[in-house]
Protein backbone atom coordinates (compact mmCIF):
# COMPACT_ATOMS: atom_id res chain seq x y z
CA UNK A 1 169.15 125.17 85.41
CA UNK A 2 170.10 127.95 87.83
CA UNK A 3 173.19 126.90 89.41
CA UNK A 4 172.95 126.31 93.01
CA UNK A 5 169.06 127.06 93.03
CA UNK A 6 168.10 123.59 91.37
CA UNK A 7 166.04 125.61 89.44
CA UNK A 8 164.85 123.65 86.20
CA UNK A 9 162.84 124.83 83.36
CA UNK A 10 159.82 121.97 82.40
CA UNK A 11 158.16 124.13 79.61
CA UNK A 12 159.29 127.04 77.25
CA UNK A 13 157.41 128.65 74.28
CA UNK A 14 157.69 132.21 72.78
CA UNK A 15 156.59 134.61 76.04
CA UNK A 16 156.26 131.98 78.27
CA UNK A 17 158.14 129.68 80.42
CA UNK A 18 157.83 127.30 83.55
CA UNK A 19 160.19 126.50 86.10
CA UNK A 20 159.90 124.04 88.93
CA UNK A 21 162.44 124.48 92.48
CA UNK A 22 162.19 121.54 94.42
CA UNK A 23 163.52 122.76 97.58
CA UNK A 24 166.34 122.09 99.00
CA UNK A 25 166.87 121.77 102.66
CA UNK A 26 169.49 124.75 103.13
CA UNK A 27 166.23 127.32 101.86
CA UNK A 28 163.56 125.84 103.55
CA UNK A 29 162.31 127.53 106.54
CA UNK A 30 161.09 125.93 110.19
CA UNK A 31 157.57 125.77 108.69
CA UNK A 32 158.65 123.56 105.58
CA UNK A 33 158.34 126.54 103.28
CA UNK A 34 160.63 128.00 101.09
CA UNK A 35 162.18 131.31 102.08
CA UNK A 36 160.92 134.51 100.72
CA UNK A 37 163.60 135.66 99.66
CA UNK A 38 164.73 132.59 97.16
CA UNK A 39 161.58 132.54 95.79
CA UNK A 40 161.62 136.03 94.59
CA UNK A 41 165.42 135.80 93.17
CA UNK A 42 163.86 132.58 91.74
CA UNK A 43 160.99 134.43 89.99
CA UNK A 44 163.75 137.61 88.93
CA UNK A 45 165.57 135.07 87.28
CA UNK A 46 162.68 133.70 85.46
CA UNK A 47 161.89 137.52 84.54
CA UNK A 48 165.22 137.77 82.13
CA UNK A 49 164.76 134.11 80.68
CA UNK A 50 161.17 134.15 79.59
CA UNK A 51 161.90 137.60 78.20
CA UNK A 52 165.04 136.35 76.36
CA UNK A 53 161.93 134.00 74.04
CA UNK A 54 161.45 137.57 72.34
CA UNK A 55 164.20 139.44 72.08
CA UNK A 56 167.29 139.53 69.71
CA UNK A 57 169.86 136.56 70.68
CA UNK A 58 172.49 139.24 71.73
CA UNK A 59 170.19 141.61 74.04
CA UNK A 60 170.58 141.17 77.73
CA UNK A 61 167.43 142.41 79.28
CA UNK A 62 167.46 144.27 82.63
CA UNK A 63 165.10 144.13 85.81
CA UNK A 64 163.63 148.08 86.48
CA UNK A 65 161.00 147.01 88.52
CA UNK A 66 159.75 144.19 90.74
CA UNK A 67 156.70 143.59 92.97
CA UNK A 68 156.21 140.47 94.98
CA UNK A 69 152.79 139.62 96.57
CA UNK A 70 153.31 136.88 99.38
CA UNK A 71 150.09 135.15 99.41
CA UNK A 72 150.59 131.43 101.19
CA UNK A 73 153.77 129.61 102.33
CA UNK A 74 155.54 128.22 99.33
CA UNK A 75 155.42 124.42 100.43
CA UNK A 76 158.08 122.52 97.91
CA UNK A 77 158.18 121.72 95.17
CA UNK A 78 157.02 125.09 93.83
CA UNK A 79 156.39 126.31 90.17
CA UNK A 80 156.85 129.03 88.43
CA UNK A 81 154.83 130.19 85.58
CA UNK A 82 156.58 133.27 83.92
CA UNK A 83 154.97 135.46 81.17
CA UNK A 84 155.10 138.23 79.05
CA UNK A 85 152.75 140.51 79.51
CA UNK A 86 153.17 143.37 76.62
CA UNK A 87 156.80 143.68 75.67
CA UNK A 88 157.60 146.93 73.54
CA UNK A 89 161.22 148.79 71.95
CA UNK A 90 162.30 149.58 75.42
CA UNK A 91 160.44 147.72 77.73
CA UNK A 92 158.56 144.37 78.56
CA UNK A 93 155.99 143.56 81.22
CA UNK A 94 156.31 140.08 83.24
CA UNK A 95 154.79 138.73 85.09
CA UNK A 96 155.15 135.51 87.06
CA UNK A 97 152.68 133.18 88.98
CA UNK A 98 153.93 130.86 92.07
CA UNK A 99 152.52 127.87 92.88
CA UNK A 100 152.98 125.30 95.53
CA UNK A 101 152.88 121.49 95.04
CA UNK A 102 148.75 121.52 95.46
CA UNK A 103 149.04 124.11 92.81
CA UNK A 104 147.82 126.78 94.80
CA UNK A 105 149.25 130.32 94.01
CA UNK A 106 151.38 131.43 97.10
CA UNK A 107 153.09 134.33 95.43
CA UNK A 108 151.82 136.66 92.33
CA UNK A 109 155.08 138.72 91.21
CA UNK A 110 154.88 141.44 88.42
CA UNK A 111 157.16 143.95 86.91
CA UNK A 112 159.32 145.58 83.85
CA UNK A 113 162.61 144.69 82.02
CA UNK A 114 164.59 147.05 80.45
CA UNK A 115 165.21 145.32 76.63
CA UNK A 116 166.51 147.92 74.84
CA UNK A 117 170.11 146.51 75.09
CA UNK A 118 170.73 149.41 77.07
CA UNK A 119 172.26 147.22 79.88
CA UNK A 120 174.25 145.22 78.17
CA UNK A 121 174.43 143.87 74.23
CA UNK A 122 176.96 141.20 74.41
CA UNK A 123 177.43 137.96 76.07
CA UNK A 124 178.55 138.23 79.52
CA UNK A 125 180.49 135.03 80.39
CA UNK A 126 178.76 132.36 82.37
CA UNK A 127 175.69 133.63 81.38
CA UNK A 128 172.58 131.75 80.65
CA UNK A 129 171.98 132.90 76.67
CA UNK A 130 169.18 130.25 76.18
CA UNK A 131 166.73 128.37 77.83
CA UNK A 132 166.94 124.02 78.11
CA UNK A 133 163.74 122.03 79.04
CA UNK A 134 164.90 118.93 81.53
C-alpha cells in the first residue's frame, strides 16, 4: 500500500497490476471527485511497481515520460489497471487505465520507464521492492 495514499494493490501478475484508491476526504474535490493531481502520482506510482513484475529484483526503474488524458471526474473508489506495454534493455512502455466506481475510464495515462538500472541499482531504504495483494 502507498503510504498515506491508501493505495492498495487487488491483483498482480507478470506485466500487470491493479490498484484500487478509495478516496479519502482530504483529496476529494467540491464535486466528489478525486483531484487530478493524486490520481496521476497514483498512476506514476503504479508505473514503477507493475514494471518491477519484469525486471531484475535489484533494478529501480525510472519515470522519463508521462502523459495523462483527463477524460471524466474520477468519482471514488477508483481503479487502476497498470500494464506493460513492450518493455526492452533500456526501456519499458506503461501504460495505465483509470476507472471510476461504475467502471467507466476517467483517465487513460501512458508513458516510458527508464530500466536499465541507470537510476539506481540498489535498494533505497523505505522503498517498496515488491508488490502485496490485500
Amino acid at each position: 500500500m502507498a503510504k498515506g495514499l491508501n493505495l492498495k494493490c487487488t491483483h498482480v501478475e507478470a506485466g500487470r497490476a491493479t490498484f484500487v484508491l478509495d478516496g479519502d476526504d482530504w483529496f476529494i474535490n467540491f464535486n466528489g471527485a478525486v483531484n487530478g493531481g493524486i490520481v496521476i502520482a497514483c498512476a506514476d506510482y503504479t508505473f514503477g511497481l507493475v514494471a518491477t513484475t519484469l525486471l531484475d529484483p535489484q533494478t529501480v526503474p525510472a519515470t522519463a515520460t508521462f502523459t495523462s488524458d483527463f477524460l471524466r471526474p474520477a468519482i471514488p473508489p477508483i481503479t487502476f489497471h497498470a500494464s506493460v506495454d513492450r518493455i526492452g534493455r533500456t526501456m519499458a512502455f506503461i501504460s495505465v487505465r483509470v476507472t471510476d466506481r461504475n467502471g467507466k475510464t476517467c483517465n487513460e495515462v501512458r508513458g516510458t520507464m527508464i530500466v536499465d538500472g541507470s537510476s539506481r541499482t540498489a535498494a533505497v531504504p523505505g522503498m517498496v521492492s515488491s508488490i502485496e495483494v490485500e
